[in-house]
PDB file of N, CA and C in Angstrom:
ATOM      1  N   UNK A   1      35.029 -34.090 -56.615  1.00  0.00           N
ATOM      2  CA  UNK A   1      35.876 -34.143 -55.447  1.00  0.00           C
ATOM      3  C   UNK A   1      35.857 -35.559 -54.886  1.00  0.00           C
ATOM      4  N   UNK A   2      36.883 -36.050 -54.965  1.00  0.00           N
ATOM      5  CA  UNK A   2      37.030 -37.361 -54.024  1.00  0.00           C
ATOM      6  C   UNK A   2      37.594 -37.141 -52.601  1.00  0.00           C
ATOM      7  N   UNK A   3      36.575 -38.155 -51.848  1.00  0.00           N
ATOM      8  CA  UNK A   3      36.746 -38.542 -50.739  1.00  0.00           C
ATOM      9  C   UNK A   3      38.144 -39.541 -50.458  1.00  0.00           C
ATOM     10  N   UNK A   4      38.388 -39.875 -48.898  1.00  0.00           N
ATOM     11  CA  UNK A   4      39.069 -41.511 -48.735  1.00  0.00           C
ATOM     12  C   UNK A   4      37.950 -42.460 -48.974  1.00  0.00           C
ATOM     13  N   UNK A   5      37.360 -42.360 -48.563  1.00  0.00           N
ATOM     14  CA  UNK A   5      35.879 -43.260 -49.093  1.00  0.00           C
ATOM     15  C   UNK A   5      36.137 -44.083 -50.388  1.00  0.00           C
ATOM     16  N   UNK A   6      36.410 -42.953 -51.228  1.00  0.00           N
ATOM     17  CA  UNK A   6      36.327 -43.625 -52.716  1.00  0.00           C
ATOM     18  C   UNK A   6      37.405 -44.567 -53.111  1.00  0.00           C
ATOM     19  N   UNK A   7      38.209 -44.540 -52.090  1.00  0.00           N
ATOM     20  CA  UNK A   7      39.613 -45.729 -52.295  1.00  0.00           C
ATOM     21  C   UNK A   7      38.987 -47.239 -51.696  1.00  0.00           C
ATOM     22  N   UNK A   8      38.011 -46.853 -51.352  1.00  0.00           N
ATOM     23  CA  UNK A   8      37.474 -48.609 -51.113  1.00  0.00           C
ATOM     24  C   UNK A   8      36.092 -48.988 -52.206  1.00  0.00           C
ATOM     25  N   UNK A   9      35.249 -47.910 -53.139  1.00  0.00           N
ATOM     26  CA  UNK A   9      34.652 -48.606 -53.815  1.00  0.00           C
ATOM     27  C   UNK A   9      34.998 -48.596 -55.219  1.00  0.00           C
ATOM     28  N   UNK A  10      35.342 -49.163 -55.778  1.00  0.00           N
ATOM     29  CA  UNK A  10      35.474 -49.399 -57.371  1.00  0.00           C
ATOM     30  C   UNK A  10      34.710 -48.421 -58.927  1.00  0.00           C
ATOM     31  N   UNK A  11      34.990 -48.001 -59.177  1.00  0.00           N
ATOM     32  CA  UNK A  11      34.219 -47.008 -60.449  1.00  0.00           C
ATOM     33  C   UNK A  11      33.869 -47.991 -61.682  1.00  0.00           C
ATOM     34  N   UNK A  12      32.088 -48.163 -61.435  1.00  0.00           N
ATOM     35  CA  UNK A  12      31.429 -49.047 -62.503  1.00  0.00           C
ATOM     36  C   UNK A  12      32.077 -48.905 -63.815  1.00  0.00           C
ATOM     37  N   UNK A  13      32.612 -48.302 -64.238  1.00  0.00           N
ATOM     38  CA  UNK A  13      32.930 -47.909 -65.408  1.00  0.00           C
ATOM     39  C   UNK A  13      34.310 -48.894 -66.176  1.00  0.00           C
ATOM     40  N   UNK A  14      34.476 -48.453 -64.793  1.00  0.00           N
ATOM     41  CA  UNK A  14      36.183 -49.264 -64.958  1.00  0.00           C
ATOM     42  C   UNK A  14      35.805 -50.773 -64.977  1.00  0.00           C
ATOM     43  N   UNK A  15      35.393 -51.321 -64.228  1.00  0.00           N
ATOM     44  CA  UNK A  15      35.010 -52.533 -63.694  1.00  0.00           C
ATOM     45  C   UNK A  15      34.555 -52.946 -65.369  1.00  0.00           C
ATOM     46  N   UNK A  16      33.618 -52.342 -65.899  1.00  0.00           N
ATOM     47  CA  UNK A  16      32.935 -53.002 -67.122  1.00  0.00           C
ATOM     48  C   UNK A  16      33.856 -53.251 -68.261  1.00  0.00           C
ATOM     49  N   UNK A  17      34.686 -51.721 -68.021  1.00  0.00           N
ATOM     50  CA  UNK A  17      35.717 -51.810 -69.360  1.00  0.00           C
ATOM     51  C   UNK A  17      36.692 -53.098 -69.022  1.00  0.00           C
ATOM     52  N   UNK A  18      37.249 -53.361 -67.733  1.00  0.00           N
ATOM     53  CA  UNK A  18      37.969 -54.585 -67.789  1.00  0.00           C
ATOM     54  C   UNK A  18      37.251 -55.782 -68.193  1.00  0.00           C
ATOM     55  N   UNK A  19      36.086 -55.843 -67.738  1.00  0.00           N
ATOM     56  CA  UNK A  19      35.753 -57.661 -68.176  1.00  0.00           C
ATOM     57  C   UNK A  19      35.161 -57.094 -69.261  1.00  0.00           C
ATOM     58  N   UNK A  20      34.853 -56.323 -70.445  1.00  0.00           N
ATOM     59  CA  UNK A  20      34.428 -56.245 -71.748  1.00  0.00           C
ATOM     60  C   UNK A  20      35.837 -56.691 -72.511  1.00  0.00           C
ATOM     61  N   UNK A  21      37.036 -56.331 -71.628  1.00  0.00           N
ATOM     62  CA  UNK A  21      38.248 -56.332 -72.768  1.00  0.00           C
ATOM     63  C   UNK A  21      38.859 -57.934 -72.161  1.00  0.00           C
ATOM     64  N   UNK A  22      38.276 -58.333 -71.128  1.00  0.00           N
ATOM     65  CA  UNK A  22      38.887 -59.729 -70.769  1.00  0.00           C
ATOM     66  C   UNK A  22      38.059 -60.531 -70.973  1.00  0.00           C
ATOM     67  N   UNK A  23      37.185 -60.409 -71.564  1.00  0.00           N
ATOM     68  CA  UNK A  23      36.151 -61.687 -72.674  1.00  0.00           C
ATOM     69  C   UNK A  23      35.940 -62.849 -72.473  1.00  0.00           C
ATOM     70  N   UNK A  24      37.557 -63.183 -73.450  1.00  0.00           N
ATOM     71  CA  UNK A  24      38.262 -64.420 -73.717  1.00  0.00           C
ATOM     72  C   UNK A  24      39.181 -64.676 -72.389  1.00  0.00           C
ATOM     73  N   UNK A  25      38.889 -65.548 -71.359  1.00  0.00           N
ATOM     74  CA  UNK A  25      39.573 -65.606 -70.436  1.00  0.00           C
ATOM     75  C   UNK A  25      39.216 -67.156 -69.850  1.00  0.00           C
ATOM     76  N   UNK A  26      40.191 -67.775 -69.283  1.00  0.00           N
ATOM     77  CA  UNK A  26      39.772 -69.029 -68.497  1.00  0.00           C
ATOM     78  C   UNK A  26      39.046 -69.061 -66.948  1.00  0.00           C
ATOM     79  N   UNK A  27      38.294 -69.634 -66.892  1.00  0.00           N
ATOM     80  CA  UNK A  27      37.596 -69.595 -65.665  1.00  0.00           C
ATOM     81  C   UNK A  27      38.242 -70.126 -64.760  1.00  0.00           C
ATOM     82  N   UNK A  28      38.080 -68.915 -63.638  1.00  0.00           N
ATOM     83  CA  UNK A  28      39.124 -69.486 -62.323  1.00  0.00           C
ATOM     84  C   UNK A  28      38.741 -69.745 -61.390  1.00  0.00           C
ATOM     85  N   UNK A  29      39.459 -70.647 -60.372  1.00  0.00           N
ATOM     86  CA  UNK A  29      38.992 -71.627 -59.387  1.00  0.00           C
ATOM     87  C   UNK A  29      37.694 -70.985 -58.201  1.00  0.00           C
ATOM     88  N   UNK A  30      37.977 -69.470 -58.408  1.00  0.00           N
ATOM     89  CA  UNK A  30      36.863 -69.320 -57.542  1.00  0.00           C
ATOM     90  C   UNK A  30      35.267 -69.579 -58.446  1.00  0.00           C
ATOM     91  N   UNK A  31      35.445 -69.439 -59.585  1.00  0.00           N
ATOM     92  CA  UNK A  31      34.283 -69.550 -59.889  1.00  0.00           C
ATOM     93  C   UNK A  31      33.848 -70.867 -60.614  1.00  0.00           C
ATOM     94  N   UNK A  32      34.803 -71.900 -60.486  1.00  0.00           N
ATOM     95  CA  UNK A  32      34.498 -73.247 -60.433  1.00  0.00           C
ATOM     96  C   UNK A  32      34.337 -73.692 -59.617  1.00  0.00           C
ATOM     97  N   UNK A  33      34.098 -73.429 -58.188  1.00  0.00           N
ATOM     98  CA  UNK A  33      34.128 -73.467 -56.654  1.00  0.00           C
ATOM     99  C   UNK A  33      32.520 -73.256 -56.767  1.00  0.00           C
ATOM    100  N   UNK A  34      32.050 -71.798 -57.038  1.00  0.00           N
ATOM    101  CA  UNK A  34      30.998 -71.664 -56.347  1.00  0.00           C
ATOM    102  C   UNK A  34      29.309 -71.484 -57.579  1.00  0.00           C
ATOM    103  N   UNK A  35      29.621 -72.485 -58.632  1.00  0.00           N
ATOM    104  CA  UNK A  35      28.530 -72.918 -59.166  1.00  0.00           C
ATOM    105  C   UNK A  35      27.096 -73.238 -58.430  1.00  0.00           C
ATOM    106  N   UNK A  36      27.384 -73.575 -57.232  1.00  0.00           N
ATOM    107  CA  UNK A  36      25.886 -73.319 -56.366  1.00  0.00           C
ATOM    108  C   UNK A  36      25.809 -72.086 -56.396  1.00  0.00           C
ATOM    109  N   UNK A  37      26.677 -70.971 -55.637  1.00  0.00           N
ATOM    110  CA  UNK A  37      26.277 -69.811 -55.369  1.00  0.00           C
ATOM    111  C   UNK A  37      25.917 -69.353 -56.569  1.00  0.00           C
ATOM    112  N   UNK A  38      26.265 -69.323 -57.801  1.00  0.00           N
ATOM    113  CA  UNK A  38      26.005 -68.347 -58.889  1.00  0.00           C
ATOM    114  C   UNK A  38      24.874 -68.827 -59.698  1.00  0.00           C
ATOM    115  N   UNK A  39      24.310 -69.944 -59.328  1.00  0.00           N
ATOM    116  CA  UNK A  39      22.948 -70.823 -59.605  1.00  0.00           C
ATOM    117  C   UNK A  39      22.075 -70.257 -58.617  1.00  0.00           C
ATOM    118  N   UNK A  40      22.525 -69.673 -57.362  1.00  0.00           N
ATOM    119  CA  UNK A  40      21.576 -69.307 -56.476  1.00  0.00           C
ATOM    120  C   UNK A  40      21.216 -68.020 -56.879  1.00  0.00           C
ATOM    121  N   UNK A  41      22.840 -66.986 -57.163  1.00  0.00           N
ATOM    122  CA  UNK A  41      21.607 -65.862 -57.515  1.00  0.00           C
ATOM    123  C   UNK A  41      21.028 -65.454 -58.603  1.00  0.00           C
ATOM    124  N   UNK A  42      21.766 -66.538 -59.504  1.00  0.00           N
ATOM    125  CA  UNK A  42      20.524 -66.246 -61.035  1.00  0.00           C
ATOM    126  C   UNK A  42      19.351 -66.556 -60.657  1.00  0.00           C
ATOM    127  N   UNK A  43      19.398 -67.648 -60.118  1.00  0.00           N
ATOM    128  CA  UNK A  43      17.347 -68.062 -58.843  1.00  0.00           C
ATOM    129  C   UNK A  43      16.940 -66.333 -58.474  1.00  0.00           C
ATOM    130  N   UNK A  44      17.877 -65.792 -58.329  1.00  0.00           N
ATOM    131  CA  UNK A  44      17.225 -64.380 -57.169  1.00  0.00           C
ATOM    132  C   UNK A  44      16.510 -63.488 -58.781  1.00  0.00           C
ATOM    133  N   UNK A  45      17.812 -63.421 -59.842  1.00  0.00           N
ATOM    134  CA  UNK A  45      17.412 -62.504 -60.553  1.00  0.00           C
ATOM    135  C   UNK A  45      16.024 -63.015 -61.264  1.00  0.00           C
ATOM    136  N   UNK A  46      15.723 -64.704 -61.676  1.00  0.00           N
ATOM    137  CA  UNK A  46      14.953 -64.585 -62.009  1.00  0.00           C
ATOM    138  C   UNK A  46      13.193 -64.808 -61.494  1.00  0.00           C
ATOM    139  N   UNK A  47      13.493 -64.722 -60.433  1.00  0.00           N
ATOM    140  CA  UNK A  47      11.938 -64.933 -59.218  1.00  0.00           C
ATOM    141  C   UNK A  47      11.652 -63.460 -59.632  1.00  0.00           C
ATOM    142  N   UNK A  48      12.737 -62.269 -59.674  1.00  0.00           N
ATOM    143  CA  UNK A  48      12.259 -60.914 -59.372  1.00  0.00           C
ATOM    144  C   UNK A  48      11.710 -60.671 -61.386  1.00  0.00           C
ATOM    145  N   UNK A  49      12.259 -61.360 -61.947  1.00  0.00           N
ATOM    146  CA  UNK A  49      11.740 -61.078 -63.625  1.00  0.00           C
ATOM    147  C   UNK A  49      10.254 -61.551 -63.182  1.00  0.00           C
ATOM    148  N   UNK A  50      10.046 -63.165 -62.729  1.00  0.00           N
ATOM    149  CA  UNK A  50       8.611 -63.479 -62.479  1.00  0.00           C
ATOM    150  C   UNK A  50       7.911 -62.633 -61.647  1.00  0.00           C
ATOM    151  N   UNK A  51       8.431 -62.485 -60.794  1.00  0.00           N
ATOM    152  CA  UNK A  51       7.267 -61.395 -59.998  1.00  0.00           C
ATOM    153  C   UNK A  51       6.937 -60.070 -60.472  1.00  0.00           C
ATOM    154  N   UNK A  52       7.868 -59.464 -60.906  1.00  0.00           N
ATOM    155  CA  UNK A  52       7.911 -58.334 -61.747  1.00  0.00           C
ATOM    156  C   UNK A  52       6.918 -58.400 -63.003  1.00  0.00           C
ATOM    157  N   UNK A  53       6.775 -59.435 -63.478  1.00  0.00           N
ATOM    158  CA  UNK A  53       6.242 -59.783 -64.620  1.00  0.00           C
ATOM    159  C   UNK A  53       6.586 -59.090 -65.632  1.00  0.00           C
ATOM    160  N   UNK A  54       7.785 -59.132 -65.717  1.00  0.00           N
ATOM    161  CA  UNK A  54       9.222 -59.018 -67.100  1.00  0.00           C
ATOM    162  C   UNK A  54       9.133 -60.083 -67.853  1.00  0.00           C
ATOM    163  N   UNK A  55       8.800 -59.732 -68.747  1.00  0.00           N
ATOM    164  CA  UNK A  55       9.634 -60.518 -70.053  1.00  0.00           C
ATOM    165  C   UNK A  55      11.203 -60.946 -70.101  1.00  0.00           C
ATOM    166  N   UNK A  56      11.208 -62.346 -70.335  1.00  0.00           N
ATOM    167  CA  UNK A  56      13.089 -62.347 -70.508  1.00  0.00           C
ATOM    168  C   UNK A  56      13.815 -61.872 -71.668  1.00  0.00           C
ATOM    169  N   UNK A  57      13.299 -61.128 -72.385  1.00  0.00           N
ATOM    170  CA  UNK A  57      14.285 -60.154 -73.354  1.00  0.00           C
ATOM    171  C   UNK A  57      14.900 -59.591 -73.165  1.00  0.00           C
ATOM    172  N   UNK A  58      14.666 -58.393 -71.710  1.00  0.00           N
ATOM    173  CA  UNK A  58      15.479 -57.485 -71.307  1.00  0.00           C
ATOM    174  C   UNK A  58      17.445 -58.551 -70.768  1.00  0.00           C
ATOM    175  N   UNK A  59      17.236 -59.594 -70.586  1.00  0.00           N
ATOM    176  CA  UNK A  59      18.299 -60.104 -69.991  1.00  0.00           C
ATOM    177  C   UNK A  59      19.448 -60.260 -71.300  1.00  0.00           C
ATOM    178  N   UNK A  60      18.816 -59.962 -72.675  1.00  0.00           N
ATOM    179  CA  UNK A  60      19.708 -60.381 -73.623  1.00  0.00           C
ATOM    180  C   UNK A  60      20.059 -58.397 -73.974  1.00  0.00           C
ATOM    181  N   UNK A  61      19.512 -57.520 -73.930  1.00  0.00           N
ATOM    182  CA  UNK A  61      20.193 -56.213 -73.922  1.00  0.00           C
ATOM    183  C   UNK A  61      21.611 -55.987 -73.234  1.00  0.00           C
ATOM    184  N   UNK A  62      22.369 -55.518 -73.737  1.00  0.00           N
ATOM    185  CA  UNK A  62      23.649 -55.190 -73.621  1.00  0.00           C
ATOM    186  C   UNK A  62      23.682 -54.441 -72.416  1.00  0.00           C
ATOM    187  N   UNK A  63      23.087 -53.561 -71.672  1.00  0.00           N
ATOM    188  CA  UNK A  63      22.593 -52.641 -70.731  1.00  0.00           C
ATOM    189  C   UNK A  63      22.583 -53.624 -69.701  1.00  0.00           C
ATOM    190  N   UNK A  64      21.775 -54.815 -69.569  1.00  0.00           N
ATOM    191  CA  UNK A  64      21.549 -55.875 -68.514  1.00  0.00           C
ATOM    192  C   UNK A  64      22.899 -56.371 -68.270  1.00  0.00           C
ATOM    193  N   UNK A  65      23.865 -56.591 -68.747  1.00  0.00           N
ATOM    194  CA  UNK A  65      25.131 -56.782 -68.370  1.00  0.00           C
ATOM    195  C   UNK A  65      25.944 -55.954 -67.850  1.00  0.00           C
ATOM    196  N   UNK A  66      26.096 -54.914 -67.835  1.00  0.00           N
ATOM    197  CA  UNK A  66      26.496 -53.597 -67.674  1.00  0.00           C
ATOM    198  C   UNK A  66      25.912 -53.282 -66.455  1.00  0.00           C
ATOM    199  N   UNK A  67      24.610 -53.689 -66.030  1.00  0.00           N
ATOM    200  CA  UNK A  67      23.861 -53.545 -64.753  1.00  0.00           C
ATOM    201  C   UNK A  67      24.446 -54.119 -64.127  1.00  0.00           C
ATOM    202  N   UNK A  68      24.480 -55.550 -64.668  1.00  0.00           N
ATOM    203  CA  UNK A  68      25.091 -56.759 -63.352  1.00  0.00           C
ATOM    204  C   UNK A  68      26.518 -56.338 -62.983  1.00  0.00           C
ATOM    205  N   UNK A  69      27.176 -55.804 -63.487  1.00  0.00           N
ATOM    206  CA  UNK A  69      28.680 -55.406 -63.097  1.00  0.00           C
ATOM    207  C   UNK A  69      28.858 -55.061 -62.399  1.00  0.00           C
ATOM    208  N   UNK A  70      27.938 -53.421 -62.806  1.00  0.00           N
ATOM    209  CA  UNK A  70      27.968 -52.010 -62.053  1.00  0.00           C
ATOM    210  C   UNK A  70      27.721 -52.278 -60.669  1.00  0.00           C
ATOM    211  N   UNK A  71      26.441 -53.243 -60.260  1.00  0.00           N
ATOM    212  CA  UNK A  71      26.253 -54.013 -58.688  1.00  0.00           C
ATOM    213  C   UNK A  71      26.902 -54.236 -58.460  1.00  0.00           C
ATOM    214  N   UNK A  72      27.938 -55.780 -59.494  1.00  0.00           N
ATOM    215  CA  UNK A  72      28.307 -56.275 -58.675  1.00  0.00           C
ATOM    216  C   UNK A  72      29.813 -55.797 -57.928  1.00  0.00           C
ATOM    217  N   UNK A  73      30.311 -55.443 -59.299  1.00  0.00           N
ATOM    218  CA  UNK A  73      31.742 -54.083 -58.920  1.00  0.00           C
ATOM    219  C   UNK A  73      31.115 -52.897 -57.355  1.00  0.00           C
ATOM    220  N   UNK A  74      30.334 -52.664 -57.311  1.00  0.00           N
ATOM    221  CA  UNK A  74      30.019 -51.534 -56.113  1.00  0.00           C
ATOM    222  C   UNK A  74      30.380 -52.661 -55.017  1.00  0.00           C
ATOM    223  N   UNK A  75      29.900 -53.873 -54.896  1.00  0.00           N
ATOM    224  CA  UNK A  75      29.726 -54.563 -53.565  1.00  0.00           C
ATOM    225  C   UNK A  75      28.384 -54.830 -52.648  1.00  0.00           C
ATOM    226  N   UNK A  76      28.693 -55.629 -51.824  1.00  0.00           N
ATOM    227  CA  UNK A  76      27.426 -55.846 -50.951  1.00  0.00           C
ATOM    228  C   UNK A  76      26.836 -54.504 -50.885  1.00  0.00           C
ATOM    229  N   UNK A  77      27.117 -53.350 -50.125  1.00  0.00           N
ATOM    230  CA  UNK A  77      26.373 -52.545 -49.328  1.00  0.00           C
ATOM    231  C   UNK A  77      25.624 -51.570 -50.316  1.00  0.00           C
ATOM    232  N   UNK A  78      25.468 -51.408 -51.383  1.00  0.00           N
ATOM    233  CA  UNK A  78      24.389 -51.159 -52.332  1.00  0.00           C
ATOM    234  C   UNK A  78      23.107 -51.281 -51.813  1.00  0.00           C
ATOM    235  N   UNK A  79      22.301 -50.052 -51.423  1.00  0.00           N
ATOM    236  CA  UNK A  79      21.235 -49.763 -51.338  1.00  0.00           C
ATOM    237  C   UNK A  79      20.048 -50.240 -52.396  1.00  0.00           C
ATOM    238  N   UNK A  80      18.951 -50.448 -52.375  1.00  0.00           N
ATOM    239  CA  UNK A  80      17.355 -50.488 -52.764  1.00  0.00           C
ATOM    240  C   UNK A  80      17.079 -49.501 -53.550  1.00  0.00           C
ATOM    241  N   UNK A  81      17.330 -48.897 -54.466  1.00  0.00           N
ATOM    242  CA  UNK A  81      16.631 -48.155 -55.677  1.00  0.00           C
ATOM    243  C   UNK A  81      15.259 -47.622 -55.032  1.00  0.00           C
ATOM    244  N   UNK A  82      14.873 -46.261 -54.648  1.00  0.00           N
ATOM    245  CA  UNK A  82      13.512 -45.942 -54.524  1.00  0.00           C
ATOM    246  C   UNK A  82      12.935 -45.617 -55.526  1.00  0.00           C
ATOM    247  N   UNK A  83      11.030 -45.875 -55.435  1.00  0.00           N
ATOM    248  CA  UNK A  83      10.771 -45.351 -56.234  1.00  0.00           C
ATOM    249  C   UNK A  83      10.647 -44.096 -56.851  1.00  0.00           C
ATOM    250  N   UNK A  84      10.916 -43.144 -56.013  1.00  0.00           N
ATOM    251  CA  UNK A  84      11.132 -41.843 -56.305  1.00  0.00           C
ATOM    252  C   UNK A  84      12.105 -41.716 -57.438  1.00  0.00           C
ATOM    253  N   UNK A  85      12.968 -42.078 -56.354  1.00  0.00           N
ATOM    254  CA  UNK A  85      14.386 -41.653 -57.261  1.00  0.00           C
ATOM    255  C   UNK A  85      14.517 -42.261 -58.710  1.00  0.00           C
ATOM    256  N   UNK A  86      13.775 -43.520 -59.020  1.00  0.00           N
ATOM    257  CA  UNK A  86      13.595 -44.272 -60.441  1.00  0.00           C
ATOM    258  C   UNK A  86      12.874 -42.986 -61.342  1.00  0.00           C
ATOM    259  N   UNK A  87      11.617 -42.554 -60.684  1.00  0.00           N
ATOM    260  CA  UNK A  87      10.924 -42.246 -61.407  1.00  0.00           C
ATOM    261  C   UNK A  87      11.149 -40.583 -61.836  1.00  0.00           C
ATOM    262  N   UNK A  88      11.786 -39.959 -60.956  1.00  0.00           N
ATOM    263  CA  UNK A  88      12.006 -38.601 -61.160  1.00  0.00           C
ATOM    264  C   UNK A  88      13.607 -38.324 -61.668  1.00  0.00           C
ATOM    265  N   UNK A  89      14.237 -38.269 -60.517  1.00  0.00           N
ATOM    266  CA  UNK A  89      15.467 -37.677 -60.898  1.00  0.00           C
ATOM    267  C   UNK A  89      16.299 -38.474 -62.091  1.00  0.00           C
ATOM    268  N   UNK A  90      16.420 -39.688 -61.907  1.00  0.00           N
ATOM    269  CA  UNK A  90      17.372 -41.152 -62.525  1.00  0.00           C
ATOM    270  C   UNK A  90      16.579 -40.656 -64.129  1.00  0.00           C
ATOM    271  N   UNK A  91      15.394 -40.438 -64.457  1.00  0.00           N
ATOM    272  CA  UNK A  91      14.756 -40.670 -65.874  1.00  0.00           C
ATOM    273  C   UNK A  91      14.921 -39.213 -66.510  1.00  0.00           C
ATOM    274  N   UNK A  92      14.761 -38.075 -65.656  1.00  0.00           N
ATOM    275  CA  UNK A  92      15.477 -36.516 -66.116  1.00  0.00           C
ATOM    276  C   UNK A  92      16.623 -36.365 -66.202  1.00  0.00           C
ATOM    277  N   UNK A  93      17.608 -37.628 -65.698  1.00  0.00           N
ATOM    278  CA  UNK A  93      18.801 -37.622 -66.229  1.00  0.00           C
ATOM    279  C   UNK A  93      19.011 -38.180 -67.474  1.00  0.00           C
ATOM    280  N   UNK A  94      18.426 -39.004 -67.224  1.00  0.00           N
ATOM    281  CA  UNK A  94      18.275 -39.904 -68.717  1.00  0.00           C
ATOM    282  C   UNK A  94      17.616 -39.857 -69.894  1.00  0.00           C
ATOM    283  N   UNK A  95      16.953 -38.548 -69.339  1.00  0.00           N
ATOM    284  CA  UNK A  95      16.440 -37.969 -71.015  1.00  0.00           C
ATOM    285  C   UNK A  95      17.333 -36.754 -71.387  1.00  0.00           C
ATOM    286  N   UNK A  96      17.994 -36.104 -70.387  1.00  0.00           N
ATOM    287  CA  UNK A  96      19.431 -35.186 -70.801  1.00  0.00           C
ATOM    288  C   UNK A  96      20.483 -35.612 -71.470  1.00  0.00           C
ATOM    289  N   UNK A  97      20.581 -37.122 -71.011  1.00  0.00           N
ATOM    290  CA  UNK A  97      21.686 -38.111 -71.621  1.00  0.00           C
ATOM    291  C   UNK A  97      21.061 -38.194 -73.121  1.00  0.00           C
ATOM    292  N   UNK A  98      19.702 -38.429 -72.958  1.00  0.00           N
ATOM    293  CA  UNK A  98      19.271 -39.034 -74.690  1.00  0.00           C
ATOM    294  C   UNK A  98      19.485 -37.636 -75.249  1.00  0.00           C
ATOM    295  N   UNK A  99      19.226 -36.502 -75.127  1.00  0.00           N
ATOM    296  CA  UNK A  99      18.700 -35.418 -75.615  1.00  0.00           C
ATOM    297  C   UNK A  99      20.282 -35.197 -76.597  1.00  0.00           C
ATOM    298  N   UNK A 100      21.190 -35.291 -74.798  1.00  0.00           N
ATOM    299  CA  UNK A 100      23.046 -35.145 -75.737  1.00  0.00           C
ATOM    300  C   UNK A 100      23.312 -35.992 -77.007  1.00  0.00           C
ATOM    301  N   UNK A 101      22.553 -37.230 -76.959  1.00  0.00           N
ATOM    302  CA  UNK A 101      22.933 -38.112 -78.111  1.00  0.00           C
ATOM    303  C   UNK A 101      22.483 -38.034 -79.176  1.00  0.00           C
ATOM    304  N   UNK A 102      20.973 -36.971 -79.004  1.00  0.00           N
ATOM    305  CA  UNK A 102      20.429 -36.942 -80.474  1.00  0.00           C
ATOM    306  C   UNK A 102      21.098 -35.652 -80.859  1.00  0.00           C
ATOM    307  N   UNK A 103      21.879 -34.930 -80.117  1.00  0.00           N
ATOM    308  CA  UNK A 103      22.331 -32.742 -80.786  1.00  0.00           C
ATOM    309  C   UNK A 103      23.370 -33.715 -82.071  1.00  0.00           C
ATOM    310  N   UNK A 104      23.971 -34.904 -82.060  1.00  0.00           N
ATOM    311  CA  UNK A 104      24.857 -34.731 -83.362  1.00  0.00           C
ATOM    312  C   UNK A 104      23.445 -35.217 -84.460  1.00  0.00           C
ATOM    313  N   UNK A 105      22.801 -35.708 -84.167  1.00  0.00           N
ATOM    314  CA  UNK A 105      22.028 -36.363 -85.514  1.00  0.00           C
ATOM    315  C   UNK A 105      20.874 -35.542 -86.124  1.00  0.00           C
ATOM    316  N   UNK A 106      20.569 -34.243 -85.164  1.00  0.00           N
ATOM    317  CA  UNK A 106      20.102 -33.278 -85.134  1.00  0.00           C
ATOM    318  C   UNK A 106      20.447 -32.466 -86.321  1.00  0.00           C
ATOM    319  N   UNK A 107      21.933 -32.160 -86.108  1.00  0.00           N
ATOM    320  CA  UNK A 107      22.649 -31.028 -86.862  1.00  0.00           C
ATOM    321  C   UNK A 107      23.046 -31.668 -88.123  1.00  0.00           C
TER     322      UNK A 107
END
């Protein structure tokens, strides 16, 4: 069921499939403009890899791009990930998701 709500935030999905299929594209003035800003928040993403004490591998997975979208397509007002919610519900989804992907290789 959709809300009016949902006419102001964007569906990650969509967002990814466009810049996966717009690749090959010329860079435009806003983002030749704001090379500080986008130097600043790769600074953010990677203080939180160091503090985290991540390895930088995860940044070359296909998934890590797909992350950055999904944020950045939602917008500022994106909430803090709890740990609850990481650890319980988000990972019992995500082993339902794996479970669907292994029933064809199964059979």
């Amino acid at each position: 069921m959709r809300s009016p709500m949902d006419l102001f935030v964007r569906r990650p999905e969509t967002a990814i499939a466009r810049n996966k299929r717009d690749k090959l594209r010329q860079q435009n003035i806003k983002e030749a403009c704001n090379k500080k800003a986008v130097r600043r928040v790769h600074r953010y993403i990677a203080r939180w890899f160091y503090q985290a004490r991540i390895p930088s591998i995860p940044v070359k997975l296909k998934n890590f791009q797909d992350m950055l979208w999904a944020v950045g397509s939602f917008g500022p007002n994106l909430f803090a990930l709890r740990y609850h919610t990481l650890r319980i519900p988000l990972l019992n989804e995500e082993l339902e998701y794996t479970k669907e992907l292994l029933k064809g290789h199964k059979e």
